[in-house]
Protein backbone atom coordinates (compact mmCIF):
# COMPACT_ATOMS: atom_id res chain seq x y z
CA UNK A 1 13.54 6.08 24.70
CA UNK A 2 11.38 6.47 21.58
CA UNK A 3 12.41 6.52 18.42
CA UNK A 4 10.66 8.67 15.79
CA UNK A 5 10.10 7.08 12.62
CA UNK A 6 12.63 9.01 10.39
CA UNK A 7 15.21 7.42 12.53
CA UNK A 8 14.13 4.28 12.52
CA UNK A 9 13.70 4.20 8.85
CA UNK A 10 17.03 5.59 8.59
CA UNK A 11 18.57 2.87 11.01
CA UNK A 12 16.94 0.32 8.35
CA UNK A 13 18.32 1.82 5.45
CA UNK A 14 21.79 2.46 6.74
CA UNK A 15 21.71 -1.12 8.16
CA UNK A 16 20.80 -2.27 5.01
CA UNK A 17 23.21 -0.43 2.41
CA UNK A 18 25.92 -1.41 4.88
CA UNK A 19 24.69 -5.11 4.96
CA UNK A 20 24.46 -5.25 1.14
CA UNK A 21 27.49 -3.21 0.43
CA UNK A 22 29.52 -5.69 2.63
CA UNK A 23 27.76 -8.73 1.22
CA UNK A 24 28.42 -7.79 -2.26
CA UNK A 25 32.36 -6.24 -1.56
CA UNK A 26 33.08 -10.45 0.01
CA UNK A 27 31.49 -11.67 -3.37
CA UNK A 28 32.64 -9.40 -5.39
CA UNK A 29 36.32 -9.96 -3.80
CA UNK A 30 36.24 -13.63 -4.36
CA UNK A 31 34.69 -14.15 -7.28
CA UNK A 32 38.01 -11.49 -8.35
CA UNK A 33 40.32 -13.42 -6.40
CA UNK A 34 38.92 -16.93 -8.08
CA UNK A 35 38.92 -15.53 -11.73
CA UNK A 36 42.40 -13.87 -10.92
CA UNK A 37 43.59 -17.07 -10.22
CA UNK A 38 42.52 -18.83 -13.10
CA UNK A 39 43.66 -15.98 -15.02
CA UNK A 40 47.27 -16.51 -13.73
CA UNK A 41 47.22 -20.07 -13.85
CA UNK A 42 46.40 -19.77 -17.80
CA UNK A 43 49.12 -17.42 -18.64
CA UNK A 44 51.87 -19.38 -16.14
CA UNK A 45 50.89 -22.64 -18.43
CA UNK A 46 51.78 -20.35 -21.57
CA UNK A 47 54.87 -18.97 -19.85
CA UNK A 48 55.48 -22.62 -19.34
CA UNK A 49 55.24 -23.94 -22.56
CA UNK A 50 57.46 -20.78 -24.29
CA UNK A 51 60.05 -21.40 -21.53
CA UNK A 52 59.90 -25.58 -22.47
CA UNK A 53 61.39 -25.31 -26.01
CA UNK A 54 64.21 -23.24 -24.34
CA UNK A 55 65.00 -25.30 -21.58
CA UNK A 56 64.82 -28.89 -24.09
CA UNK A 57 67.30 -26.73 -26.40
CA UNK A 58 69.80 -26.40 -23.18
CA UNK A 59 69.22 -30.09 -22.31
CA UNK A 60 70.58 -30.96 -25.96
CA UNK A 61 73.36 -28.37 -25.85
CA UNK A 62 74.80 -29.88 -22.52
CA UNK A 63 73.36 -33.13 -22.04
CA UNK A 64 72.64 -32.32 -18.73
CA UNK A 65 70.68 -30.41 -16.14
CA UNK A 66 74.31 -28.78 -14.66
CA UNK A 67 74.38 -25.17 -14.12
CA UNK A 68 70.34 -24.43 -14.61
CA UNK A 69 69.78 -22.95 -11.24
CA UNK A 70 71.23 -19.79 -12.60
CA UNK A 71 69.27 -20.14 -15.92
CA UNK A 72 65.96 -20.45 -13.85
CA UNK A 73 66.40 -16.70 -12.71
CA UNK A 74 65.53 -15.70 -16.32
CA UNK A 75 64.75 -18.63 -18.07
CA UNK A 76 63.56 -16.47 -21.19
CA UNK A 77 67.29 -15.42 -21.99
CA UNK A 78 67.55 -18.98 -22.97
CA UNK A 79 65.50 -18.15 -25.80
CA UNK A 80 67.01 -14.50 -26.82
CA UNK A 81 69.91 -17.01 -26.40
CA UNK A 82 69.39 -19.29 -29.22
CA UNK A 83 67.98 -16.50 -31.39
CA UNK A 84 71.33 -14.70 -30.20
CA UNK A 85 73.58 -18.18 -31.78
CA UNK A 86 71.43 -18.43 -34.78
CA UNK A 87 72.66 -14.61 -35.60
CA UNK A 88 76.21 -15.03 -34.09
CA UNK A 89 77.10 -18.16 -34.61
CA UNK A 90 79.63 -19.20 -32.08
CA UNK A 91 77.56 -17.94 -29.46
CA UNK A 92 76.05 -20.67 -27.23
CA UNK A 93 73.29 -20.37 -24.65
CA UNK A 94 75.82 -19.61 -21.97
CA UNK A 95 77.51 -16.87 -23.68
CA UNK A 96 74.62 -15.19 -23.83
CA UNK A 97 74.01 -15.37 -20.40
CA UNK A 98 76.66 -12.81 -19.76
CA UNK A 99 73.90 -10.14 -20.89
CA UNK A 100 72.13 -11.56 -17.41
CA UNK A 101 74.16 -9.61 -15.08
CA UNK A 102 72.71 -6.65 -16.30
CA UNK A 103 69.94 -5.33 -14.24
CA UNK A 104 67.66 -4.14 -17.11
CA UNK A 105 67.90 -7.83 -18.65
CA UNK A 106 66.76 -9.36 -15.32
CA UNK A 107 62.99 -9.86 -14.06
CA UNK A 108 62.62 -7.59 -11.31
CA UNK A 109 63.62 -8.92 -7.92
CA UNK A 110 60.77 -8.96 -4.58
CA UNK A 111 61.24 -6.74 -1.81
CA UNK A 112 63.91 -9.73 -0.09
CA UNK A 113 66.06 -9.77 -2.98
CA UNK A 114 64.54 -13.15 -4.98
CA UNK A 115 63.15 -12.97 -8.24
CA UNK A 116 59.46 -12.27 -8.57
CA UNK A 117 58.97 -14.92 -11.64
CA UNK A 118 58.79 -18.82 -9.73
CA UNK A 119 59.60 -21.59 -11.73
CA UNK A 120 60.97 -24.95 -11.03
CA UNK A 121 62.59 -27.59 -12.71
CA UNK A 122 62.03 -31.38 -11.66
CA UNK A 123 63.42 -34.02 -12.81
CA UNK A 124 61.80 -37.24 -15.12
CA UNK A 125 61.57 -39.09 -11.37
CA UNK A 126 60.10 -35.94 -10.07
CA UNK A 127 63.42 -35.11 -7.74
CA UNK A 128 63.43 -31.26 -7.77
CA UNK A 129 66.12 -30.37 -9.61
CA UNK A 130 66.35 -26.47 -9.11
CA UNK A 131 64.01 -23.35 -8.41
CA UNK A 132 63.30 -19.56 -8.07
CA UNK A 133 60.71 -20.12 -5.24
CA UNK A 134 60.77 -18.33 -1.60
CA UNK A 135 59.51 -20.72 0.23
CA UNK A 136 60.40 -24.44 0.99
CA UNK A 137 59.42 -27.44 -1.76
CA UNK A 138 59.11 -30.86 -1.24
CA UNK A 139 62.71 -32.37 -2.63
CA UNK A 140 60.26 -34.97 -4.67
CA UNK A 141 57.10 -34.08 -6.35
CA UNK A 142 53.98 -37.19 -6.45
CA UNK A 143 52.49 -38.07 -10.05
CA UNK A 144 49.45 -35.65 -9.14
CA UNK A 145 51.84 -32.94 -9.25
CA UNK A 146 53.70 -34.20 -12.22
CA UNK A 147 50.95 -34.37 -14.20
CA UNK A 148 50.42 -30.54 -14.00
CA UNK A 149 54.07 -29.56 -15.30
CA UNK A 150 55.06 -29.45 -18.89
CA UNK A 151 56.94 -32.89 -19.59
CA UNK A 152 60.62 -32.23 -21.33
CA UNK A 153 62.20 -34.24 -23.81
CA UNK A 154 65.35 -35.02 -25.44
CA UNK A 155 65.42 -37.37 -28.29
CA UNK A 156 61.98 -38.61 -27.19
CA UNK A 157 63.03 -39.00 -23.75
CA UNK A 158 61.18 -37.67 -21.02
CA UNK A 159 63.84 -35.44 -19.19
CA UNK A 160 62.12 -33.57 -17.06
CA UNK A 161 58.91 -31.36 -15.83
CA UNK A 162 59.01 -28.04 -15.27
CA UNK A 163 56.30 -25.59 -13.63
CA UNK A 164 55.75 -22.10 -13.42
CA UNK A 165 54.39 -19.53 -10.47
CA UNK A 166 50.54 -21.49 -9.88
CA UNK A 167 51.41 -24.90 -11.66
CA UNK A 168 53.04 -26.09 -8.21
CA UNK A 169 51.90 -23.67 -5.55
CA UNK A 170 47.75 -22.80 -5.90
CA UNK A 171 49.19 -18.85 -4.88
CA UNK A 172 50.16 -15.59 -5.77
CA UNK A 173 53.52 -14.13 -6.25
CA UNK A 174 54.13 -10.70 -5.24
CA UNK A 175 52.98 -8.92 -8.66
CA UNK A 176 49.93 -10.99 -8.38
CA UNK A 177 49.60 -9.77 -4.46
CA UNK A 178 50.14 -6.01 -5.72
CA UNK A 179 47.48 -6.35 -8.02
CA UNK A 180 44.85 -8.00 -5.68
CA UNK A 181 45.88 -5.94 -3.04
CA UNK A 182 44.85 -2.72 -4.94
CA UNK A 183 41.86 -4.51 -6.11
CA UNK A 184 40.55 -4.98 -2.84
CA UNK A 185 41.14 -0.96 -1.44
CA UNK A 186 39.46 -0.15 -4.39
CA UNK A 187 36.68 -2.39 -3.41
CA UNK A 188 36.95 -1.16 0.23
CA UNK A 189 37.03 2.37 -1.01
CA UNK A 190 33.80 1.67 -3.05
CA UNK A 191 31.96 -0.14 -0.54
CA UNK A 192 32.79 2.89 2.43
CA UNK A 193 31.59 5.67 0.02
CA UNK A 194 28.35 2.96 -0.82
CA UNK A 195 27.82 2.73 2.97
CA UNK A 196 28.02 6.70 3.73
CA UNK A 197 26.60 8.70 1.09
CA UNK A 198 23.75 6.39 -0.24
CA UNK A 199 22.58 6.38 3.27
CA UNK A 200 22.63 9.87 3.15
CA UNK A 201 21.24 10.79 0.09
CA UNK A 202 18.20 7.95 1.24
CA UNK A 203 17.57 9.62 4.24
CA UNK A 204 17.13 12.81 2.94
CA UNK A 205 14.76 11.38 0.38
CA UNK A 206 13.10 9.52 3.18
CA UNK A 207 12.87 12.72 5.10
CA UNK A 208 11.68 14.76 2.38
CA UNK A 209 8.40 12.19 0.72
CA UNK A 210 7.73 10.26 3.60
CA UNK A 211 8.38 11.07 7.04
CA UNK A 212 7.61 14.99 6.58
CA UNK A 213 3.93 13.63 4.62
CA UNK A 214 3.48 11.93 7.49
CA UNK A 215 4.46 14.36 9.99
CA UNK A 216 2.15 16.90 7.95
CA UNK A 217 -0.96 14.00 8.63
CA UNK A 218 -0.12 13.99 12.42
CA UNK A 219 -0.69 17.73 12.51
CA UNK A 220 -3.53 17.31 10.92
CA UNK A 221 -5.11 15.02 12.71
CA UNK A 222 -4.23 16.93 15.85
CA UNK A 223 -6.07 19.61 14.70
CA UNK A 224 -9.17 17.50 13.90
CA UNK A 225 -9.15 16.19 17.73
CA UNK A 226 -9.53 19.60 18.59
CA UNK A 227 -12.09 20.44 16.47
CA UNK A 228 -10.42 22.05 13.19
CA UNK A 229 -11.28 19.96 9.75
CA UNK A 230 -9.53 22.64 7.31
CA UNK A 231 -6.61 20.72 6.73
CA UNK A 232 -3.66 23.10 4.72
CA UNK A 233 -3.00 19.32 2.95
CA UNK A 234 -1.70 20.10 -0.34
CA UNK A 235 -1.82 16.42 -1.65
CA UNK A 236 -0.56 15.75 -5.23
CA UNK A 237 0.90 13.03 -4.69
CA UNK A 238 -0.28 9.63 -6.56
CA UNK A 239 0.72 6.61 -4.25
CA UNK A 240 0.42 4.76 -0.80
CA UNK A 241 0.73 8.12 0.67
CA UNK A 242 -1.22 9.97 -1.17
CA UNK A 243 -3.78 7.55 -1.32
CA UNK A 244 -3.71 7.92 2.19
CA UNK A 245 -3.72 11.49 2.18
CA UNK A 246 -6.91 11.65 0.06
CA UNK A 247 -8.62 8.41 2.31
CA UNK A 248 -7.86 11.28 5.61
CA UNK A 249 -9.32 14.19 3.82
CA UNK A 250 -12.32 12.29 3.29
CA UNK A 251 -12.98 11.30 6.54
CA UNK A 252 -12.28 15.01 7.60
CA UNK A 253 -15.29 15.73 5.33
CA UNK A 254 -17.28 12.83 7.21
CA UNK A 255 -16.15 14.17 10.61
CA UNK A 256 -17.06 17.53 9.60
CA UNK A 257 -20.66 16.78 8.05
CA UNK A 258 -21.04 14.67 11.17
CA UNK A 259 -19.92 17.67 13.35
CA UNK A 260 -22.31 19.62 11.96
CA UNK A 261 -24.80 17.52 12.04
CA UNK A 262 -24.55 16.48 15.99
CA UNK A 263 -24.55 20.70 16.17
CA UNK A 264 -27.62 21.58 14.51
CA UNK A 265 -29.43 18.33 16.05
CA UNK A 266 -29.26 19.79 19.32
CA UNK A 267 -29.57 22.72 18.18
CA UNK A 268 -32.79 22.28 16.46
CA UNK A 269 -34.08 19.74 18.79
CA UNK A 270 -33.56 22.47 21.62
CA UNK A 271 -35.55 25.18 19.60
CA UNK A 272 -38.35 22.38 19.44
CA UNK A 273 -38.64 21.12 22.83
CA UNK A 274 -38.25 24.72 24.23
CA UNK A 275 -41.92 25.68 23.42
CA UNK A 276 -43.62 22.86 24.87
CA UNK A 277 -41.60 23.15 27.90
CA UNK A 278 -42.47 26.98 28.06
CA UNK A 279 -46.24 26.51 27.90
CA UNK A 280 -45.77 23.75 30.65
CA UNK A 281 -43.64 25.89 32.67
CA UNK A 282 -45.56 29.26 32.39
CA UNK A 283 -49.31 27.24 33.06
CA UNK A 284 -47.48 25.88 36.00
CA UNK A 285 -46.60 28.98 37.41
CA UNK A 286 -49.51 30.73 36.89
CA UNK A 287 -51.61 27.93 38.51
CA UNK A 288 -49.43 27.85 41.45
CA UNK A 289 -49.47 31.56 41.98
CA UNK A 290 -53.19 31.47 41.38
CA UNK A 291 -53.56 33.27 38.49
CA UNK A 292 -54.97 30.47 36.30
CA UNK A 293 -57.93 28.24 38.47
CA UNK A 294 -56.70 24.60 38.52
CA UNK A 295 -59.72 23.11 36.66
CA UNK A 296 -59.81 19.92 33.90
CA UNK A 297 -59.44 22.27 31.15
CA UNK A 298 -55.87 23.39 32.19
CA UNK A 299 -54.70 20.16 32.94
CA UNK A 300 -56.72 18.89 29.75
CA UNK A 301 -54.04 21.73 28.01
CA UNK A 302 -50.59 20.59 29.56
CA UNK A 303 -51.53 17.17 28.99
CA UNK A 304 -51.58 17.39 25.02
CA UNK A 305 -48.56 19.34 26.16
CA UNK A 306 -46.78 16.17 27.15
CA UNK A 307 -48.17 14.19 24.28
CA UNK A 308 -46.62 16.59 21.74
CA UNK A 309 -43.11 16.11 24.02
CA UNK A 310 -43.37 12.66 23.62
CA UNK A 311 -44.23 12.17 20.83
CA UNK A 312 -41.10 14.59 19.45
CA UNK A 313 -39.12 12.16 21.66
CA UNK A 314 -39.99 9.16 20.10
CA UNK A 315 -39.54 10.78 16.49
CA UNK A 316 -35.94 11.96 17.52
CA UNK A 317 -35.16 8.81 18.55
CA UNK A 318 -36.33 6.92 15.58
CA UNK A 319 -34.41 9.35 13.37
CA UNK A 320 -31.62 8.46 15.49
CA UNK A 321 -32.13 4.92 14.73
CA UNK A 322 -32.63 5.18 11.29
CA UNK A 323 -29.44 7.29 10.36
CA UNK A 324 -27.47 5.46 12.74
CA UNK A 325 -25.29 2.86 11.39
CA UNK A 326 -25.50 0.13 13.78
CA UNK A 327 -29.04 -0.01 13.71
CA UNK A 328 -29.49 -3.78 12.36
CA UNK A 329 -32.59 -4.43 9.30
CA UNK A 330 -33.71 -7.32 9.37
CA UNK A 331 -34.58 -7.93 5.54
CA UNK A 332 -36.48 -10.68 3.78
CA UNK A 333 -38.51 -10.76 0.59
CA UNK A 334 -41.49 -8.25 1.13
CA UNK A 335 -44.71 -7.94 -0.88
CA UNK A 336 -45.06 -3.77 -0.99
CA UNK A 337 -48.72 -4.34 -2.59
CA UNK A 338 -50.35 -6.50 0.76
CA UNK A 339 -48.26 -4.64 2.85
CA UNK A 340 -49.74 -1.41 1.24
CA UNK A 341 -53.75 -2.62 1.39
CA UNK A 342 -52.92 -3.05 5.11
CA UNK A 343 -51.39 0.40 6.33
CA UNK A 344 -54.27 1.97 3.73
CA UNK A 345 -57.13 -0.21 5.80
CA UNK A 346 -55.50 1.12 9.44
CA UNK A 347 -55.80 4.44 8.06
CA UNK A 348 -59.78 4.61 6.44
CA UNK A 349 -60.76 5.56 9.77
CA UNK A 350 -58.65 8.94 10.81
CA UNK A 351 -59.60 9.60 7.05
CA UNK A 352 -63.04 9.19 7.67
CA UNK A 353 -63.02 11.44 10.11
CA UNK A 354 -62.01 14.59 7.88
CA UNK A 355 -64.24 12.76 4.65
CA UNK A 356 -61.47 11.84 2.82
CA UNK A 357 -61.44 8.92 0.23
CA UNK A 358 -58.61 6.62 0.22
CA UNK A 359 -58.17 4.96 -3.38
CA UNK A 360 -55.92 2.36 -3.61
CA UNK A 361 -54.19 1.10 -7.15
CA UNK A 362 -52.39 -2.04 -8.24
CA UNK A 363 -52.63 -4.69 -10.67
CA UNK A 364 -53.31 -6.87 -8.26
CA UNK A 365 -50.23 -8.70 -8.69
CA UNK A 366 -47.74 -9.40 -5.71
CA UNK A 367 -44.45 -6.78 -5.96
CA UNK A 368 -42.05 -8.36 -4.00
CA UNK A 369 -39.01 -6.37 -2.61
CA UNK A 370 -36.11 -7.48 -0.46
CA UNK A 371 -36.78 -4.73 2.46
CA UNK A 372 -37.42 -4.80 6.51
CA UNK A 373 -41.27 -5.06 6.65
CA UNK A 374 -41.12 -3.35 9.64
CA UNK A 375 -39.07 -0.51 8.80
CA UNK A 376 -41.26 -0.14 5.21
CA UNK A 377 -44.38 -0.19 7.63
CA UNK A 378 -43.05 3.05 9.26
CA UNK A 379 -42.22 4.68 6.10
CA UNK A 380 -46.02 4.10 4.78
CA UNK A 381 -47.29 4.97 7.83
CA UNK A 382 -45.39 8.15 8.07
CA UNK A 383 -46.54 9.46 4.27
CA UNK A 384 -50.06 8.47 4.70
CA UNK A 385 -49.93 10.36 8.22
CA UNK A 386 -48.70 13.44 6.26
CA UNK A 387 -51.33 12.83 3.49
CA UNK A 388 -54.11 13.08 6.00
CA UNK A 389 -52.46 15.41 7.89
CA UNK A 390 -52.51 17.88 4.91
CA UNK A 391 -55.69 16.87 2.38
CA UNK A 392 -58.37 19.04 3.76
CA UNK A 393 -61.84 17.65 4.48
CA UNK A 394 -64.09 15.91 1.53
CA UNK A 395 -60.50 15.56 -0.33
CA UNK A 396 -59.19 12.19 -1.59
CA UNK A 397 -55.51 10.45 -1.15
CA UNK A 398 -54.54 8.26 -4.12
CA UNK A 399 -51.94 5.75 -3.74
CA UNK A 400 -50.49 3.66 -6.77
CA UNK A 401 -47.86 1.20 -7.24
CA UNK A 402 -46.74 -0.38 -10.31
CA UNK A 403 -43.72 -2.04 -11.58
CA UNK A 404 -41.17 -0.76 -13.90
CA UNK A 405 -39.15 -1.52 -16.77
CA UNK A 406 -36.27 -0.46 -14.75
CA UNK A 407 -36.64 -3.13 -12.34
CA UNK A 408 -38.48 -1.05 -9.42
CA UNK A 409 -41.50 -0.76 -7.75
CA UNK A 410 -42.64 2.68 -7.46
CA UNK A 411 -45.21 3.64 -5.02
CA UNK A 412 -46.69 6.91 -5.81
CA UNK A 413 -48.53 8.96 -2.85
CA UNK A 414 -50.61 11.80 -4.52
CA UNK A 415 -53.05 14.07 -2.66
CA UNK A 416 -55.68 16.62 -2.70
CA UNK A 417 -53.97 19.37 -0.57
CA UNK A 418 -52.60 22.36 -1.39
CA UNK A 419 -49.34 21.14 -2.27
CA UNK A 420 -45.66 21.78 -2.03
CA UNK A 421 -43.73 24.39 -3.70
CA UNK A 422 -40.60 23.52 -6.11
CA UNK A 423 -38.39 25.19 -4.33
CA UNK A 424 -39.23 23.59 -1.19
CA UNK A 425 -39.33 19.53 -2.17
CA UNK A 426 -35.99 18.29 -1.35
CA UNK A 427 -35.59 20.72 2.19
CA UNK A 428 -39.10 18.88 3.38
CA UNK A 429 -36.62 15.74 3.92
CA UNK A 430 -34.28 18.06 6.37
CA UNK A 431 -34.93 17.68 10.19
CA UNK A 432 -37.51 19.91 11.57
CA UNK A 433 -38.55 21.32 8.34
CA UNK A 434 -41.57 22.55 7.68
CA UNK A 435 -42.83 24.67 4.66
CA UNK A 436 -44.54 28.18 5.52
CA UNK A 437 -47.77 27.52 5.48
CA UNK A 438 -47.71 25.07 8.18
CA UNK A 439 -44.88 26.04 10.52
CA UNK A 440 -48.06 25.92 13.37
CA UNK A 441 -46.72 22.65 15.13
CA UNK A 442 -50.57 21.37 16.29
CA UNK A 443 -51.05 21.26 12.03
CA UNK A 444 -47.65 21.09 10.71
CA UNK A 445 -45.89 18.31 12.66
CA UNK A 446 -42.58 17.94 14.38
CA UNK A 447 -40.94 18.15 10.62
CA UNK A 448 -39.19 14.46 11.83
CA UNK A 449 -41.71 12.05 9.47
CA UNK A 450 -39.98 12.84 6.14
CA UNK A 451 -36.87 12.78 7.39
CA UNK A 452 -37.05 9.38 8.77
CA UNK A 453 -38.97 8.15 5.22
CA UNK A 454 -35.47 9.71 3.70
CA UNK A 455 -32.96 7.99 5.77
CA UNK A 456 -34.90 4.68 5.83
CA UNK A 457 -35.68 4.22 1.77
CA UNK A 458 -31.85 5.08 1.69
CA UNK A 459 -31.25 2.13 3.65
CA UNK A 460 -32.94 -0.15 1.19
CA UNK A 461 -31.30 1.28 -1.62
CA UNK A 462 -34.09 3.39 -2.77
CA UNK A 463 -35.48 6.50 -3.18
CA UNK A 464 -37.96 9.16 -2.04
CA UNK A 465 -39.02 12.49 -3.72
CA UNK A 466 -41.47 14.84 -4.36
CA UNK A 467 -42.52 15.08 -8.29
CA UNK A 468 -45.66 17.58 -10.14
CA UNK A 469 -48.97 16.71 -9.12
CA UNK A 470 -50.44 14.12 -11.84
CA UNK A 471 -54.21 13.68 -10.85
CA UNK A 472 -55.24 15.84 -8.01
CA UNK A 473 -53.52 18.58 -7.85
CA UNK A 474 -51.60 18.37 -4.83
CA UNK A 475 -48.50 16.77 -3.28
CA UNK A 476 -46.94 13.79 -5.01
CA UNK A 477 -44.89 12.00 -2.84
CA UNK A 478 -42.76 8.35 -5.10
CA UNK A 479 -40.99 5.89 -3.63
CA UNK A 480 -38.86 3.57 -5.48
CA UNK A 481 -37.55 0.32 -4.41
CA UNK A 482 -35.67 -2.35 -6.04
CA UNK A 483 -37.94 -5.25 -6.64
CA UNK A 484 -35.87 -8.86 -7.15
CA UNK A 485 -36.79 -11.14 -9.63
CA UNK A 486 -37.65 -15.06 -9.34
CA UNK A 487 -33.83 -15.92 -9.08
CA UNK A 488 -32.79 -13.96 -6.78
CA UNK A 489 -36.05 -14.34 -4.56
CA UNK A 490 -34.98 -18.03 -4.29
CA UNK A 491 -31.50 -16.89 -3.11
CA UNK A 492 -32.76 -14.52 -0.51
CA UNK A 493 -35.08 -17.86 0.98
């Protein structure tokens, strides 16, 4: 069977404030019991010592021990007793004892009859001379015991010991019983209401900020399995939970831009590949009806046909690879200035072609950067590709890189073309974009280069934007990496 959490968590707590609520009503109980004890044993030795004078006083009257038993039952008459003969005089110890018989004069008696205050009388040998106990004593008591009763003398004559309640017996008479026994229902009484409404009262706060938070989350996340990302998550919270709460929510927002993303891939790379497909299907069919003649000039036609497919292939899938997180860089410390004279030398011949002049300027200085030459080869060779692409014949392509106070190279690409609208900068770095005046795809592209430039300078921590024209009048296209000093150029070796 399986448990849900709220039970579980309830199974802990209740297992817990029972646990503790038992643990602490055994300590509590003895550490009563122990300082009850000690308690009693302190006031018995006081009761002791006020009933000592009394009992010395009857030693003197009769010389003897004879007759005490009965004086034991409320030894503290002895004493109204000789406060009684110093008022009356005439009266002795035993005449007042005829005020004994009276129940209101007596200590109360146990539930079998015997007096509830214990004391005992030994003798100067330790023979036990007489007692109010209910239980069996030794007749004899050792020197251990002795040396716990309150000596008696007569004439500086050791006559006997005497002991009261816990002197002789480490226990507690039936007051003492009473007591502890009400001390321990009230601790039982305590510990039950502990045990069943705490766990109660937890549970529903359990229920209430944490299990029904979570149970909110599962929904949630069911609902982003099936394709729903507006979460009705009204999070306010400020700990574990909520940080949790806030960590979900954004990676419904990741999920969702993701989503999204996968959605208008396909859909966009669908819109592109359809035309190229069309004109391939439709020449086909026409040549295989007969209705176009099936010369080198048709097949010339289909065949730039394919190269435009693949080369859209090969764009999407270096898109792919650049926005994909696994894709591994392999980075090491990069001059951008000799790795910027060579993509510029590859490219003096396609520029040739249409007259343009390629200037080139640096200080001649190395600008290292900690980048995947590879990777910063593609981005190059994607702007320049644009730069020719778009600088009409007898123009001119200036590239420039210089280091910054800022601790960057920037690489400016600035051409003599017809530029690129404000409104329209950051959108040429979207996926299949291209800006009016060159939506034809033979002159415009796939729209794939400056998105791949975007996603790759990203990679390195960079950037990539389009600024105002500075010197010809065109598009100005920067890129800024961050450049690493001596220091950390020795680390990266």
């Amino acid at each position: 069977m399986k448990l849900r959490l709220a039970y579980k968590l309830g199974m802990i707590l209740l297992a817990t404030v029972i646990l503790s609520a038992g643990i602490s009503a055994v300590i509590i109980s003895i550490n009563t019991r122990s300082a009850f004890l000690k308690l009693v044993r302190e006031n018995d030795i006081k009761n002791a010592r006020t009933i000592a004078g009394s009992l010395e006083a009857y030693y003197e009257q009769y010389r003897s021990w004879d007759g005490i038993g009965e004086v034991l039952e409320n030894p503290f008459t002895i004493a109204e007793g000789q406060r009684g003969r110093n008022a009356q005089p005439g009266m002795n110890p035993m005449g007042q004892m005829g005020h004994m018989g009276q129940m209101g004069s007596r200590f109360p008696r146990g539930s079998e009859g015997g007096p509830l205050f214990r004391v005992l009388l030994a003798g100067s040998q330790g023979g036990v001379i007489a007692h109010t106990f209910q239980q069996e004593l030794p007749e004899t008591l050792g020197q251990r015991a002795l040396d716990k009763g309150i000596a008696l003398f007569h004439d500086g004559k050791k006559v006997g010991y005497l002991f009261v309640g816990s002197m002789i017996e480490p226990a507690f008479g039936p007051f003492q019983q009473a007591f502890l026994m009400n001390v321990y229902r009230s601790i039982l009484t305590a510990s039950l209401i502990v045990g069943i409404i705490f766990p109660l009262v937890g549970i529903f706060l359990m229920r209430r900020h944490i299990t029904h938070p979570l149970q909110q989350l599962s929904e949630a996340a069911r609902g982003i399995a099936v394709g729903n990302y507006n979460l009705p998550i009204d999070n306010t919270r400020a700990d574990e939970i909520g940080d949790l709460f806030n960590s979900f929510q954004q990676m419904a927002v990741k999920l969702s831009a993701a989503d999204q993303w996968k959605r208008k891939l396909i859909a966009d790379s669908a819109h592109e590949l359809r035309t190229p497909v069309s004109v391939l299907q439709g020449n086909l069919e026409m040549m295989l009806e007969g209705v176009y003649p099936l010369n080198r000039e048709r097949i010339n036609g289909l065949y730039g046909e394919t190269l435009l497919l693949k080369r859209l292939v090969q764009e999407l899938q270096e898109l792919s690879h650049a926005e994909s997180a696994s894709t591994v860089y392999n980075f090491s410390v990069t001059d951008i200035a000799a790795l910027l004279h060579s993509v510029i030398e590859n490219f003096r011949t396609s520029a040739a072609a249409k007259k343009i002049e390629l200037q080139f300027k640096n200080s001649n200085e190395p600008v290292e950067v900690y980048a995947d030459r590879d990777k910063l080869r593609q981005v190059i060779t994607n702007v320049l590709k644009n730069a020719v692409r778009y600088t009409p014949e007898d123009g001119v392509i200036q590239v420039e890189l210089s280091r910054q106070l800022s601790g960057t190279a920037m690489c400016s690409i600035e051409d003599s073309g017809g530029g690129i609208p404000v409104e329209e900068r950051e959108k040429v770095f979207e996926r299949f974009y291209r800006i009016q005046q060159d939506r034809n795809r033979s002159s415009g592209g796939s729209g794939l280069g400056l998105a791949i430039v975007h996603e790759i300078v990203l990679k390195h921590d960079g950037k990539a934007y389009f600024e105002d024209p500075k010197v010809l009048q065109g598009a100005r296209l920067v890129l800024e990496l961050p450049v690493i000093d001596q220091f950390e150029e020795q680390a990266c070796k």
